[in-house]
N, C-alpha and C. Protein backbone atom coordinates (compact mmCIF):
# COMPACT_ATOMS: atom_id res chain seq x y z
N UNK A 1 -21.58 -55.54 48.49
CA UNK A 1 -22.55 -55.23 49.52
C UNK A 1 -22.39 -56.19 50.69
N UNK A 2 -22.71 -55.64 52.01
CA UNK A 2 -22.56 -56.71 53.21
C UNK A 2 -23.88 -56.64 53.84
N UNK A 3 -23.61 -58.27 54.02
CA UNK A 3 -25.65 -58.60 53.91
C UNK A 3 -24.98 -58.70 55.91
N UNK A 4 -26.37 -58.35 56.42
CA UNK A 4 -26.39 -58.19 58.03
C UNK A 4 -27.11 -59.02 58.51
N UNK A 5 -26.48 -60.43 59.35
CA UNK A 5 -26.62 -61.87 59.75
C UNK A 5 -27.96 -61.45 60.33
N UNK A 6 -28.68 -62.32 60.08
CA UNK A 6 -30.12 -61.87 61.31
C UNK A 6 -30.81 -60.50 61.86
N UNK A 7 -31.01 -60.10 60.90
CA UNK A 7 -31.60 -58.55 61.23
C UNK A 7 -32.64 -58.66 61.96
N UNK A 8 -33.75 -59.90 61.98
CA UNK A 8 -35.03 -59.92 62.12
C UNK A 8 -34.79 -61.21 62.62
N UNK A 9 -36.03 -61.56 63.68
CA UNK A 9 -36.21 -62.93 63.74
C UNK A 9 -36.99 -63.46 62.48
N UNK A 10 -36.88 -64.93 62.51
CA UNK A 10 -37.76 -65.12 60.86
C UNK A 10 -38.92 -64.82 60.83
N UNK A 11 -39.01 -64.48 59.51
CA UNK A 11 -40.34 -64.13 58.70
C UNK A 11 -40.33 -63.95 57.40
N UNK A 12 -41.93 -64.04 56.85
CA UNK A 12 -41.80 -63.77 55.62
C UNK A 12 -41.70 -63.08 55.30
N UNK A 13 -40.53 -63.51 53.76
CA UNK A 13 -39.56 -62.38 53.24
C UNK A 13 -40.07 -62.76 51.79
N UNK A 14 -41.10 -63.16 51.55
CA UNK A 14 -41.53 -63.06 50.09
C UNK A 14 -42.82 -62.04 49.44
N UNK A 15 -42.63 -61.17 49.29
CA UNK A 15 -43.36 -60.12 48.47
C UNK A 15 -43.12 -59.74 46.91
N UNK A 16 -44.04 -59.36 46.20
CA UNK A 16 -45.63 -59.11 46.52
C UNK A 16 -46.13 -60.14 46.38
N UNK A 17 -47.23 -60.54 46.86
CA UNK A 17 -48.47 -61.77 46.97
C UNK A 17 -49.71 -61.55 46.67
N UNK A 18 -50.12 -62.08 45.53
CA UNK A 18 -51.76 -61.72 44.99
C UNK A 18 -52.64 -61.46 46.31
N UNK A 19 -53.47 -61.02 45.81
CA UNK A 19 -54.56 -60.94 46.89
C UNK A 19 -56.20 -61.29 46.18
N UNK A 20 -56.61 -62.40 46.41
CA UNK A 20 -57.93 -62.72 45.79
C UNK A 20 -58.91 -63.31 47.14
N UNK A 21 -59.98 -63.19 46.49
CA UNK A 21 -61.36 -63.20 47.18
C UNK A 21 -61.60 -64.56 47.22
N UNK A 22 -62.02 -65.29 47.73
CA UNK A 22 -62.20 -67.29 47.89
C UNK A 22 -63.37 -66.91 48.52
N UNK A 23 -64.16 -67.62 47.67
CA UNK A 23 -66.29 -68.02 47.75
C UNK A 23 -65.77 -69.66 48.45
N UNK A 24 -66.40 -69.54 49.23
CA UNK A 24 -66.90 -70.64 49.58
C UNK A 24 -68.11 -70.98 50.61
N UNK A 25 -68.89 -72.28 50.43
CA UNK A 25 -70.37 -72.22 51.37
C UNK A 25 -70.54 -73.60 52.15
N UNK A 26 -71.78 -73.38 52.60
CA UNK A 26 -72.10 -74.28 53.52
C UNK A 26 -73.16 -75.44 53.33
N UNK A 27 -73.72 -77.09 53.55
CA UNK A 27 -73.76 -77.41 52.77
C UNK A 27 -75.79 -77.46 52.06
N UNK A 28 -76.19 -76.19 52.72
CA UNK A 28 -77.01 -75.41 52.23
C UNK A 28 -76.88 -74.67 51.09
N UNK A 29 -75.81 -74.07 50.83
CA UNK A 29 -75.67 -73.48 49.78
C UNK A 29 -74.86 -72.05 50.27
N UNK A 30 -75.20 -71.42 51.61
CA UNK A 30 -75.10 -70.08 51.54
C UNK A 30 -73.54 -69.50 51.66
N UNK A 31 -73.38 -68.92 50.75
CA UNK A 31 -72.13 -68.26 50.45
C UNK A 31 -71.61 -67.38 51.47
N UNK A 32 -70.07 -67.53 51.06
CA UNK A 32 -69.47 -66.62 51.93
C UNK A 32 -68.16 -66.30 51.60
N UNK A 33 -67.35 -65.35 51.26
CA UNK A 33 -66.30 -64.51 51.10
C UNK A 33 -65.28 -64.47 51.93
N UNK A 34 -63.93 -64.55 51.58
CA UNK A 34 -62.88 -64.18 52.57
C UNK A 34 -61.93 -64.07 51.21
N UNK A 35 -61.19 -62.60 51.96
CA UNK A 35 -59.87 -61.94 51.14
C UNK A 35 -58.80 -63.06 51.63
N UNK A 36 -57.89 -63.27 51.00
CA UNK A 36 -56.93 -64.48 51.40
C UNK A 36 -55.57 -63.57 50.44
N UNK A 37 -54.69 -63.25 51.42
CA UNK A 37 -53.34 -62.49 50.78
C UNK A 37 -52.25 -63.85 50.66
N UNK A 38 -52.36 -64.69 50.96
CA UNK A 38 -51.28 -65.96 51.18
C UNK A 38 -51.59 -66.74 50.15
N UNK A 39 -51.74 -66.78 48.39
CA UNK A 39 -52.17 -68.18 47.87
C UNK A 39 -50.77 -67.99 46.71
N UNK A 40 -51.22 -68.99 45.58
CA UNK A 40 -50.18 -69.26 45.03
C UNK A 40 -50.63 -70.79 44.29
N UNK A 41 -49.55 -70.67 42.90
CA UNK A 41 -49.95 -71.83 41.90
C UNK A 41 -48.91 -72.97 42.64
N UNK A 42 -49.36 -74.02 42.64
CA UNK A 42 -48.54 -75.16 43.79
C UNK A 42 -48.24 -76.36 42.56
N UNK A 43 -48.59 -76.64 41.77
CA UNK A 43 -48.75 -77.62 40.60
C UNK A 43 -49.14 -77.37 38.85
N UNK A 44 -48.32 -77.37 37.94
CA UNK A 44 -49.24 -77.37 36.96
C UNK A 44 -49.74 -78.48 36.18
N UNK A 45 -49.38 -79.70 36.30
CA UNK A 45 -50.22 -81.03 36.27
C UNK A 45 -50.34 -81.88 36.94
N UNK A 46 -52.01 -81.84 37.46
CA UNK A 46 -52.87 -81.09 37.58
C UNK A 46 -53.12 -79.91 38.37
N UNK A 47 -53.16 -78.77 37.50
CA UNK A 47 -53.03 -77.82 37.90
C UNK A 47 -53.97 -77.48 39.38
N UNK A 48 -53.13 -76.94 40.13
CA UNK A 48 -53.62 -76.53 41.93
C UNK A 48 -53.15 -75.29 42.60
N UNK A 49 -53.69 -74.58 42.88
CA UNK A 49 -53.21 -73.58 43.44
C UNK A 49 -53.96 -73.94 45.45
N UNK A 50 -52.73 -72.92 46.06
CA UNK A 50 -53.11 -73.31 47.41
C UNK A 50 -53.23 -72.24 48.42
N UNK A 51 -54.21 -71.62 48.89
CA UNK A 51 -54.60 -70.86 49.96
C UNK A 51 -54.04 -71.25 51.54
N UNK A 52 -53.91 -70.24 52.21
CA UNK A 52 -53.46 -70.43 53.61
C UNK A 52 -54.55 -69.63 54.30
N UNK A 53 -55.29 -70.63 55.20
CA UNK A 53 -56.30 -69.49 55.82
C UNK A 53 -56.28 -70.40 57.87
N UNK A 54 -56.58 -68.88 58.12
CA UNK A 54 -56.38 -68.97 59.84
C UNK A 54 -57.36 -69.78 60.15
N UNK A 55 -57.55 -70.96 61.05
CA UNK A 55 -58.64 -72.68 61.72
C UNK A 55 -59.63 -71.46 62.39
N UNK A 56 -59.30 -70.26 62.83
CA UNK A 56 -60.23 -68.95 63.24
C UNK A 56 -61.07 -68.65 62.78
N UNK A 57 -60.91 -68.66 61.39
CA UNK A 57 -61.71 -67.64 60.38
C UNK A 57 -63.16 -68.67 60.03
N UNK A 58 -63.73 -67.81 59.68
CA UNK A 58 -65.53 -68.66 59.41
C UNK A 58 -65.75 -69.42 58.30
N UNK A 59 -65.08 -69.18 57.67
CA UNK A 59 -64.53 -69.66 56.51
C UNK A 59 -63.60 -71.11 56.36
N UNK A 60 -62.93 -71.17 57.00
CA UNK A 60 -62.16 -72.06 57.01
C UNK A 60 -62.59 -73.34 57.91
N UNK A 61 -63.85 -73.19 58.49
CA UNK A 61 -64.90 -74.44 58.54
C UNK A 61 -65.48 -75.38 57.63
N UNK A 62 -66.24 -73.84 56.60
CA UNK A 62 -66.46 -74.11 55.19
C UNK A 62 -65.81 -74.92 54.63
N UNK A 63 -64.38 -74.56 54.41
CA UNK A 63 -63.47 -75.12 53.26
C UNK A 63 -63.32 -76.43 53.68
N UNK A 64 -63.08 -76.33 54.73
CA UNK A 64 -62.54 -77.82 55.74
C UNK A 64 -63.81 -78.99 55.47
N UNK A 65 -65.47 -78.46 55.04
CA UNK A 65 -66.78 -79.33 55.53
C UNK A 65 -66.86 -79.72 54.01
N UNK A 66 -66.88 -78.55 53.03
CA UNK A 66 -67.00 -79.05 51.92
C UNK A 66 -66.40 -79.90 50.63
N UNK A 67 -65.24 -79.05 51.25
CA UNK A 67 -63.28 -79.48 50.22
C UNK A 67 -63.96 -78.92 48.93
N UNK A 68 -64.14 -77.46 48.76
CA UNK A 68 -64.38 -76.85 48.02
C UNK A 68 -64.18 -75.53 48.09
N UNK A 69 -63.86 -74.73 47.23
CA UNK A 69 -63.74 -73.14 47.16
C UNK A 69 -63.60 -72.82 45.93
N UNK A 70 -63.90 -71.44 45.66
CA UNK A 70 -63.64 -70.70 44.08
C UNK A 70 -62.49 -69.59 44.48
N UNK A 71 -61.30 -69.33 43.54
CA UNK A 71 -60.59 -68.56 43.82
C UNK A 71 -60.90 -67.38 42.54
N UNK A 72 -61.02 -66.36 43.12
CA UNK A 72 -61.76 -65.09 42.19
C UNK A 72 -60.55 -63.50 42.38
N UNK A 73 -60.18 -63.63 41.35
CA UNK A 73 -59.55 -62.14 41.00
C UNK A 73 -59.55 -61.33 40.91
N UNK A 74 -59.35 -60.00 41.87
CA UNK A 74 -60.48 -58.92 41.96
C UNK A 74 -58.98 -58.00 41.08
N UNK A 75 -59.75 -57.00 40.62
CA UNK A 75 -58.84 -56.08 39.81
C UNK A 75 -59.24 -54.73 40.88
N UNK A 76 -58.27 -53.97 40.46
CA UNK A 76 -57.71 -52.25 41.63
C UNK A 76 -59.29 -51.83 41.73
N UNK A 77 -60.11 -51.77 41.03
CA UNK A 77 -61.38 -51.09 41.05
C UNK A 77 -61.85 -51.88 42.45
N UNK A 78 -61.75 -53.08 42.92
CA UNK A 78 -62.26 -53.61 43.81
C UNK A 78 -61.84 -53.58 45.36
N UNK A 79 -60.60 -53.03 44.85
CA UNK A 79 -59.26 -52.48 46.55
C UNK A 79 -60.46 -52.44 47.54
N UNK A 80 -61.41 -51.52 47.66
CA UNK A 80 -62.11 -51.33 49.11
C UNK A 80 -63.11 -52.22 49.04
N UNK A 81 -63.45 -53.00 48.19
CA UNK A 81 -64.33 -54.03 48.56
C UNK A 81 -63.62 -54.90 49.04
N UNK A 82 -62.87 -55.52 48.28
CA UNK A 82 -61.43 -56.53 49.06
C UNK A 82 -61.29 -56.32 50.31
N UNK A 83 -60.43 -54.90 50.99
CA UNK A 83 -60.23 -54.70 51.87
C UNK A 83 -61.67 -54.93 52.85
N UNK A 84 -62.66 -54.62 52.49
CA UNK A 84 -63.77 -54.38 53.47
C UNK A 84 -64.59 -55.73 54.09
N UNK A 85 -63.83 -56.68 52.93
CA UNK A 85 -64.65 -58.17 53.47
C UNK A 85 -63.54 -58.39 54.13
N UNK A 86 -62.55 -58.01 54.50
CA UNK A 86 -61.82 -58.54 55.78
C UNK A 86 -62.46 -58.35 57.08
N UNK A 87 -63.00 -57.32 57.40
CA UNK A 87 -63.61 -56.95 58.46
C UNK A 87 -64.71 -57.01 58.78
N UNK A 88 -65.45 -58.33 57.83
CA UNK A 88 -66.89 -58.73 58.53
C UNK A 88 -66.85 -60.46 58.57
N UNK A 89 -67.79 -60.75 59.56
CA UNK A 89 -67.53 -62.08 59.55
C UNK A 89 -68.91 -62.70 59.16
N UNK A 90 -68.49 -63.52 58.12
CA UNK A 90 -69.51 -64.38 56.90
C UNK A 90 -70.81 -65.19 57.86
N UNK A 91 -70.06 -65.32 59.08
CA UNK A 91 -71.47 -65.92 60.18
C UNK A 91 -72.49 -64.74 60.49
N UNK A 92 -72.25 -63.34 60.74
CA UNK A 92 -72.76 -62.95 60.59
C UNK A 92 -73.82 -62.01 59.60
N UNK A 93 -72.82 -61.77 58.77
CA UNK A 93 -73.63 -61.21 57.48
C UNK A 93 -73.43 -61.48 55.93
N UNK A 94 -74.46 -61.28 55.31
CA UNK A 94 -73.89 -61.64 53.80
C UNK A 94 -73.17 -60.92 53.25
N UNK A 95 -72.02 -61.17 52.85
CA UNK A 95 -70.73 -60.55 52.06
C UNK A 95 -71.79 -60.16 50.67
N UNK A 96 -72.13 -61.18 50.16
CA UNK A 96 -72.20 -60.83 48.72
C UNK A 96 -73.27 -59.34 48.72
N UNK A 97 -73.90 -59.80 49.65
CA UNK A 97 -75.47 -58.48 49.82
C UNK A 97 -74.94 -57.11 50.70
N UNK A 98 -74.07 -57.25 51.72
CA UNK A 98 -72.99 -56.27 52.12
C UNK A 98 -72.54 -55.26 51.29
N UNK A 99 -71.65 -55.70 50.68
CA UNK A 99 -70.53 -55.10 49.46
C UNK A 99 -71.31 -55.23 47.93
N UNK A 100 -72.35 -55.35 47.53
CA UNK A 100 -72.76 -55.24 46.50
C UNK A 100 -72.19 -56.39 45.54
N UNK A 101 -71.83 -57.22 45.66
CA UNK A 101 -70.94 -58.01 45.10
C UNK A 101 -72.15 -59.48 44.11
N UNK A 102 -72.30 -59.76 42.99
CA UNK A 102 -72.72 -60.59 42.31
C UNK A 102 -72.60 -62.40 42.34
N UNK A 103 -73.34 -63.07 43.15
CA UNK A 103 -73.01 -64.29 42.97
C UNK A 103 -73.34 -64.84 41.85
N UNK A 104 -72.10 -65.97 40.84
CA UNK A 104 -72.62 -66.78 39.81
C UNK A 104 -72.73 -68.00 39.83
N UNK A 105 -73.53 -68.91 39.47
CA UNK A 105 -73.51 -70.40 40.00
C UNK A 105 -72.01 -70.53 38.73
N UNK A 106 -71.36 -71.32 39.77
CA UNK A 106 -70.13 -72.66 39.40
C UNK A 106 -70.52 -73.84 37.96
N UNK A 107 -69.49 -73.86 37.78
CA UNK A 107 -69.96 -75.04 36.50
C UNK A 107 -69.47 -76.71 37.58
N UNK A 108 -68.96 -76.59 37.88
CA UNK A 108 -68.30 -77.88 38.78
C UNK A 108 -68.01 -77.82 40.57
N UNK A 109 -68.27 -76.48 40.86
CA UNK A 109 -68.18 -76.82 42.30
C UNK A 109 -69.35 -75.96 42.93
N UNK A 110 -69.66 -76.12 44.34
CA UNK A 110 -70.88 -75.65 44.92
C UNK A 110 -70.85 -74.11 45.67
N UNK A 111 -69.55 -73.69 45.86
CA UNK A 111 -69.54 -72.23 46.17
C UNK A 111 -69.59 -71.19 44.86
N UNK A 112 -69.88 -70.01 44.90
CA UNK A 112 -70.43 -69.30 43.78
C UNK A 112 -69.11 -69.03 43.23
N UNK A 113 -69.08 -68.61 41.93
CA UNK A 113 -68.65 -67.55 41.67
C UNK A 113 -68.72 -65.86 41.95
N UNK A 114 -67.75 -65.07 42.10
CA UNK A 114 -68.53 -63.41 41.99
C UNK A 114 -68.18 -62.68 40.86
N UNK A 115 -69.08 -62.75 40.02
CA UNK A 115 -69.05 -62.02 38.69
C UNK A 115 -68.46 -60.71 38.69
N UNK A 116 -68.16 -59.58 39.58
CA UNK A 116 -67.38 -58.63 39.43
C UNK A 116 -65.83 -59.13 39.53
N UNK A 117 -65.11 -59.72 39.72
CA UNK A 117 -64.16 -60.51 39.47
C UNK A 117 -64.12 -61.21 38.11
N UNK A 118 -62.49 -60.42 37.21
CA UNK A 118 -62.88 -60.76 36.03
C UNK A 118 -61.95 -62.52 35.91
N UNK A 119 -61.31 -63.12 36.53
CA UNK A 119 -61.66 -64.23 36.63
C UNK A 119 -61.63 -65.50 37.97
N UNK A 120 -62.17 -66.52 37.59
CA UNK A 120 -62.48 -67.45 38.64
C UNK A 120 -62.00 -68.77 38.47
N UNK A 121 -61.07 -69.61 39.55
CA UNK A 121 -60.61 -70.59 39.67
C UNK A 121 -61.54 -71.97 40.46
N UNK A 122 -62.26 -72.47 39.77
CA UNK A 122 -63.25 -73.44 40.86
C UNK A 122 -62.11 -74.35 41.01
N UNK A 123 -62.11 -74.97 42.45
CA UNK A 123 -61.23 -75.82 43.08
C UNK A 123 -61.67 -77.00 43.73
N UNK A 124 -61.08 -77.94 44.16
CA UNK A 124 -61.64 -79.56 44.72
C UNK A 124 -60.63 -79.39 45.43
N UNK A 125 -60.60 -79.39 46.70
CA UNK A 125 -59.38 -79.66 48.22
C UNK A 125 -58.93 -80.85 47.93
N UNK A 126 -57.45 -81.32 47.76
CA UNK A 126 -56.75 -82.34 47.44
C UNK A 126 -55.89 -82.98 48.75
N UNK A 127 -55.91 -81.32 49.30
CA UNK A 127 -54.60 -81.87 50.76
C UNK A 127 -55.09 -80.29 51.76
N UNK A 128 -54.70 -80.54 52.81
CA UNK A 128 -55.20 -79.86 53.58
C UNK A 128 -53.80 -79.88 54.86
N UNK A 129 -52.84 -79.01 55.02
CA UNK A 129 -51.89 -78.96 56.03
C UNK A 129 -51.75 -78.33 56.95
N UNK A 130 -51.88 -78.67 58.26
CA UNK A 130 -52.02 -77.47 59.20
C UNK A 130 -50.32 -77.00 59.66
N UNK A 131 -50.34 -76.10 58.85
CA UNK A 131 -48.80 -75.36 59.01
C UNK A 131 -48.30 -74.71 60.51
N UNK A 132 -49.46 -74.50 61.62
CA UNK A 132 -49.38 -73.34 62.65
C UNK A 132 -50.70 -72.79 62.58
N UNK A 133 -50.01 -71.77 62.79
CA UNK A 133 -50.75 -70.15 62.32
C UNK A 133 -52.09 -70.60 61.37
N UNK A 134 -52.10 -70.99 60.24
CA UNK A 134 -52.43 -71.05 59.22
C UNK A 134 -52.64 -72.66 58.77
N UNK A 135 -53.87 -72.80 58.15
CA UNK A 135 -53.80 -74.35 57.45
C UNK A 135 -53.74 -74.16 56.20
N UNK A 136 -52.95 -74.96 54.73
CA UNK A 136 -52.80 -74.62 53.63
C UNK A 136 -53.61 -75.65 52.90
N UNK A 137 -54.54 -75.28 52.88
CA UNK A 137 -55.15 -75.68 51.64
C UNK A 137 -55.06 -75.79 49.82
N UNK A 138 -54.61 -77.12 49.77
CA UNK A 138 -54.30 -77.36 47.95
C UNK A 138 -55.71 -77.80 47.09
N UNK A 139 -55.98 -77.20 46.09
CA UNK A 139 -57.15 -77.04 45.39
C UNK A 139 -56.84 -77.09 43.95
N UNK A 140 -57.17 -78.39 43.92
CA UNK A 140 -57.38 -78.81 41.95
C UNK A 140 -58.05 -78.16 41.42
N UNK A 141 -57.50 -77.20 40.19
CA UNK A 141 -58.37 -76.08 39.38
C UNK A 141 -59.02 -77.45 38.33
N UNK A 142 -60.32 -77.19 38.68
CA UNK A 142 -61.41 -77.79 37.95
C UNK A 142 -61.99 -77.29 36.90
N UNK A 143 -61.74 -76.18 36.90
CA UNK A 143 -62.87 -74.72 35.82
C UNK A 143 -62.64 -73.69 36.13
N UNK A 144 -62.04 -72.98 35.18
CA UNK A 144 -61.51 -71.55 34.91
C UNK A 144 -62.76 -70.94 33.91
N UNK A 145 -62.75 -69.38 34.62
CA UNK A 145 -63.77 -68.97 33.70
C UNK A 145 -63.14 -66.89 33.63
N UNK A 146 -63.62 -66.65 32.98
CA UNK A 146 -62.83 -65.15 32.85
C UNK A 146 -63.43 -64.47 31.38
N UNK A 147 -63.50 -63.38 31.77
CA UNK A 147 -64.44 -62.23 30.70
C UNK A 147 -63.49 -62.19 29.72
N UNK A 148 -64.07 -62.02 29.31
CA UNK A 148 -63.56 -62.27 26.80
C UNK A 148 -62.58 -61.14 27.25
N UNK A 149 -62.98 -59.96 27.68
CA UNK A 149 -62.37 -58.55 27.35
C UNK A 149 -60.56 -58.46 28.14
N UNK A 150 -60.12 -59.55 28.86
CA UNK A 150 -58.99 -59.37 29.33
C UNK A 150 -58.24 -60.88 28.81
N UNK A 151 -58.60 -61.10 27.95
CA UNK A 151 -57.97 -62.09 27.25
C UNK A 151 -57.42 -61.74 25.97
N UNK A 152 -56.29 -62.95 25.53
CA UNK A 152 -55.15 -62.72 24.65
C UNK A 152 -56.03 -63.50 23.63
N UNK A 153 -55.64 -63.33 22.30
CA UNK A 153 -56.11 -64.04 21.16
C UNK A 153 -55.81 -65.03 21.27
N UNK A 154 -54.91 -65.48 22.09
CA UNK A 154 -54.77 -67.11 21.95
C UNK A 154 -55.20 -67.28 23.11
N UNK A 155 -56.47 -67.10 23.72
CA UNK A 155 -56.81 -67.16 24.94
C UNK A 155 -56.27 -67.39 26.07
N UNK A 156 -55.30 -66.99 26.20
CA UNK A 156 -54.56 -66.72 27.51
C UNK A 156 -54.97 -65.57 28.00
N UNK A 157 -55.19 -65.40 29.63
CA UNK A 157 -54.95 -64.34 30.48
C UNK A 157 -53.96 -62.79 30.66
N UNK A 158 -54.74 -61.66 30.00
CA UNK A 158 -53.50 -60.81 30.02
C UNK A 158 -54.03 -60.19 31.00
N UNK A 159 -52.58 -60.36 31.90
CA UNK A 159 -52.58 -59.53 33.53
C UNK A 159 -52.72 -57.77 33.20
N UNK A 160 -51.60 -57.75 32.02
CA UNK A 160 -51.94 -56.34 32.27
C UNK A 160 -53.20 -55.83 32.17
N UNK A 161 -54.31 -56.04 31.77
CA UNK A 161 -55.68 -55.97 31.16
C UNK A 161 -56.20 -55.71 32.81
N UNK A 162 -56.26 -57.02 33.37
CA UNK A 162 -57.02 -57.61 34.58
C UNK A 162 -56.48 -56.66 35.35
N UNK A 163 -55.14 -56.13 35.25
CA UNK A 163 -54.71 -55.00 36.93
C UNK A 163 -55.18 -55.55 37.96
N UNK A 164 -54.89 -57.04 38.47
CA UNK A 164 -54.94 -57.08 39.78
C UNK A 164 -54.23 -57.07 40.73
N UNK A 165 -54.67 -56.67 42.19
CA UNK A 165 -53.94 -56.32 43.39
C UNK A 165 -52.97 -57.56 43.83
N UNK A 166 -51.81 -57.04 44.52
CA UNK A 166 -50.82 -58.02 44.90
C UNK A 166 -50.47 -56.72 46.55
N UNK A 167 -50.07 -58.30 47.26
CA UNK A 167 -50.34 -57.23 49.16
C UNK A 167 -48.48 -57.26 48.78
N UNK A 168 -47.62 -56.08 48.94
CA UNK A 168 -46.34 -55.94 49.73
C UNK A 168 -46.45 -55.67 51.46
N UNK A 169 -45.86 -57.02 52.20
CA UNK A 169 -46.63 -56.81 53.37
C UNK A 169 -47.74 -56.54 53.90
N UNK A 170 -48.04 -55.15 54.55
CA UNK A 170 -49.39 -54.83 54.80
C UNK A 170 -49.94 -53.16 53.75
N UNK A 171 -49.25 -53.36 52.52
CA UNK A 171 -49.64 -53.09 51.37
C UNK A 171 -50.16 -53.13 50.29
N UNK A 172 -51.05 -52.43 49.93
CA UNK A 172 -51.88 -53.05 48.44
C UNK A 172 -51.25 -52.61 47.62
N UNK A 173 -50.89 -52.82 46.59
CA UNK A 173 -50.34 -52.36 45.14
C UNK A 173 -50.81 -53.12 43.91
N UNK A 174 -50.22 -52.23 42.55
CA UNK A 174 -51.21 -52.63 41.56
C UNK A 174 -49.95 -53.85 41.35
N UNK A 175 -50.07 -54.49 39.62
CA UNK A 175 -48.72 -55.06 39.19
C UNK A 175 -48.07 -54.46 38.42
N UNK A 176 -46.80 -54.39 38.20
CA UNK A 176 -45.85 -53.32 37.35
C UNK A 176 -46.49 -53.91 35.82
N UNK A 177 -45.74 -53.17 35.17
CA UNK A 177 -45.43 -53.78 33.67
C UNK A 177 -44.77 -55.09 33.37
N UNK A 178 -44.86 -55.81 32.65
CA UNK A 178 -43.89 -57.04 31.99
C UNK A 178 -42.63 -56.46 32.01
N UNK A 179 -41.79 -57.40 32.74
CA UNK A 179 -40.19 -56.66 31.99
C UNK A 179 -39.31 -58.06 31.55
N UNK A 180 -40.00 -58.85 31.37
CA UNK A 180 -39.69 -60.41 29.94
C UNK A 180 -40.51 -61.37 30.45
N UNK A 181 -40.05 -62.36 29.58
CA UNK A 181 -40.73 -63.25 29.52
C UNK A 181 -40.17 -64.67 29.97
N UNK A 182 -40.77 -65.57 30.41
CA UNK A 182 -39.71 -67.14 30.72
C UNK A 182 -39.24 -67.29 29.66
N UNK A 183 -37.43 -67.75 29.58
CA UNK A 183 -36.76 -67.92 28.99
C UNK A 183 -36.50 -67.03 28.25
N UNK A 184 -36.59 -65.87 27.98
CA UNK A 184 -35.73 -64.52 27.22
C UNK A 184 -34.55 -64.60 27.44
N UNK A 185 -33.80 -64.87 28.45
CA UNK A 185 -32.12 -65.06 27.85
C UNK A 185 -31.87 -66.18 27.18
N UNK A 186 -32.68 -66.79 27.15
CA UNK A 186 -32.16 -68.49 26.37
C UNK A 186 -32.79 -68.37 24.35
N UNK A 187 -34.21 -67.70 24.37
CA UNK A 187 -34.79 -67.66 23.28
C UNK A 187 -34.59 -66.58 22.52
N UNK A 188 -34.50 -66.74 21.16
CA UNK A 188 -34.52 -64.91 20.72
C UNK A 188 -36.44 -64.74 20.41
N UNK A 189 -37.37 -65.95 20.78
CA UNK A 189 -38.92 -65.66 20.80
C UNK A 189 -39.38 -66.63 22.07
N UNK A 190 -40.57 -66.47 22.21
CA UNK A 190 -41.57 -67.42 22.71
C UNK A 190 -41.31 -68.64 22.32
N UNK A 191 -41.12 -69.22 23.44
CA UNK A 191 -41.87 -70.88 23.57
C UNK A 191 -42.49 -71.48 23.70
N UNK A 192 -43.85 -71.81 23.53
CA UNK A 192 -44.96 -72.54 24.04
C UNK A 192 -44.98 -73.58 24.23
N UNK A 193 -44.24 -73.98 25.31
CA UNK A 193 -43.95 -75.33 26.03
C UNK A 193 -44.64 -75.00 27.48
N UNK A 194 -44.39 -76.59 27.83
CA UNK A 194 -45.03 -77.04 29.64
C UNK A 194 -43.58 -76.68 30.20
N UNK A 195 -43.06 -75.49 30.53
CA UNK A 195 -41.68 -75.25 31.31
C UNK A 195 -42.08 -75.12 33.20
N UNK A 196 -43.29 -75.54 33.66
CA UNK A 196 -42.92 -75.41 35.31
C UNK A 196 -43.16 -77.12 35.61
């Protein structure tokens, strides 16, 4: 095959990318929602995952005042709620009372949880980078919490269960099937080791 030097000026060329909901508030308490298509696991000891959100957004005052957020997993049933908190802004109205959406108090941090999201990442801001476009926010998972019913007997997370959304570009899609596992060419089973 012949790859074609510069087709595009740069951009991102990494798809698909989760798409989850990030609670975070003000230091009143009052909550507020933003869909965030840009995050990702950045560390696994101590485990951190890291959001990219626009110095624009109403939200990203929040994150910046408190150094706090919850990262929450919405599954396909939630596509138009997802989509629909993009297009309101948290200064003006309540997301959670908007979209019907459930706030749960946090075990360790001060923005809610949203209980229709079957699970939730509470986070502590560790680093904060202003990339451009976008500032990336890194967030120490403090407390994981997630409904019995999409969990593995050995309590791990089964995605296929959860069906949550991942953006291709300016696409929503579900996630495929498993097609292996880390290290399947090396193992003839599972490993339950720290491999990242």
């Amino acid at each position: 095959m012949k790859k074609i030097a510069e087709v595009k000026q740069p951009m991102i060329g990494l798809y698909h990318l989760p798409v989850v909901l990030v609670t975070c508030c003000d230091e009143e308490g009052r909550p507020n929602i933003i869909p965030i298509g840009w995050v990702g696991g950045v560390c696994s000891n101590p485990p951190q995952v890291g959001i990219a959100v626009r110095p624009r957004r109403f939200s990203y005052k929040l994150i910046e005042r408190m150094g706090q957020f919850v990262v929450n997993i919405p599954e396909e049933r939630l596509l138009d709620v997802v989509d629909k908190t993009g297009f309101s802004s948290g200064g003006k109205v309540d997301k959670f009372e908007k979209f019907g959406l459930t706030p749960l108090p946090a075990s360790k941090v001060k923005p809610p949880l949203i209980e229709e999201c079957s699970v939730n990442l509470e986070c502590l801001v560790r680093h904060a980078l202003n990339l451009g476009s976008h500032t990336f926010f890194v967030g120490e998972i403090v407390a994981v919490h997630a409904d019995e019913e999409i969990l593995k007997e050995n309590g791990e997370i089964d995605y296929t269960r959860l069906k949550p959304i991942v953006l291709k570009h300016d696409e929503y899609c579900g996630m495929t099937l498993p097609l292996g596992w880390y290290g399947f060419t090396k193992y003839k089973k599972r490993v339950v080791n720290e491999v990242y």
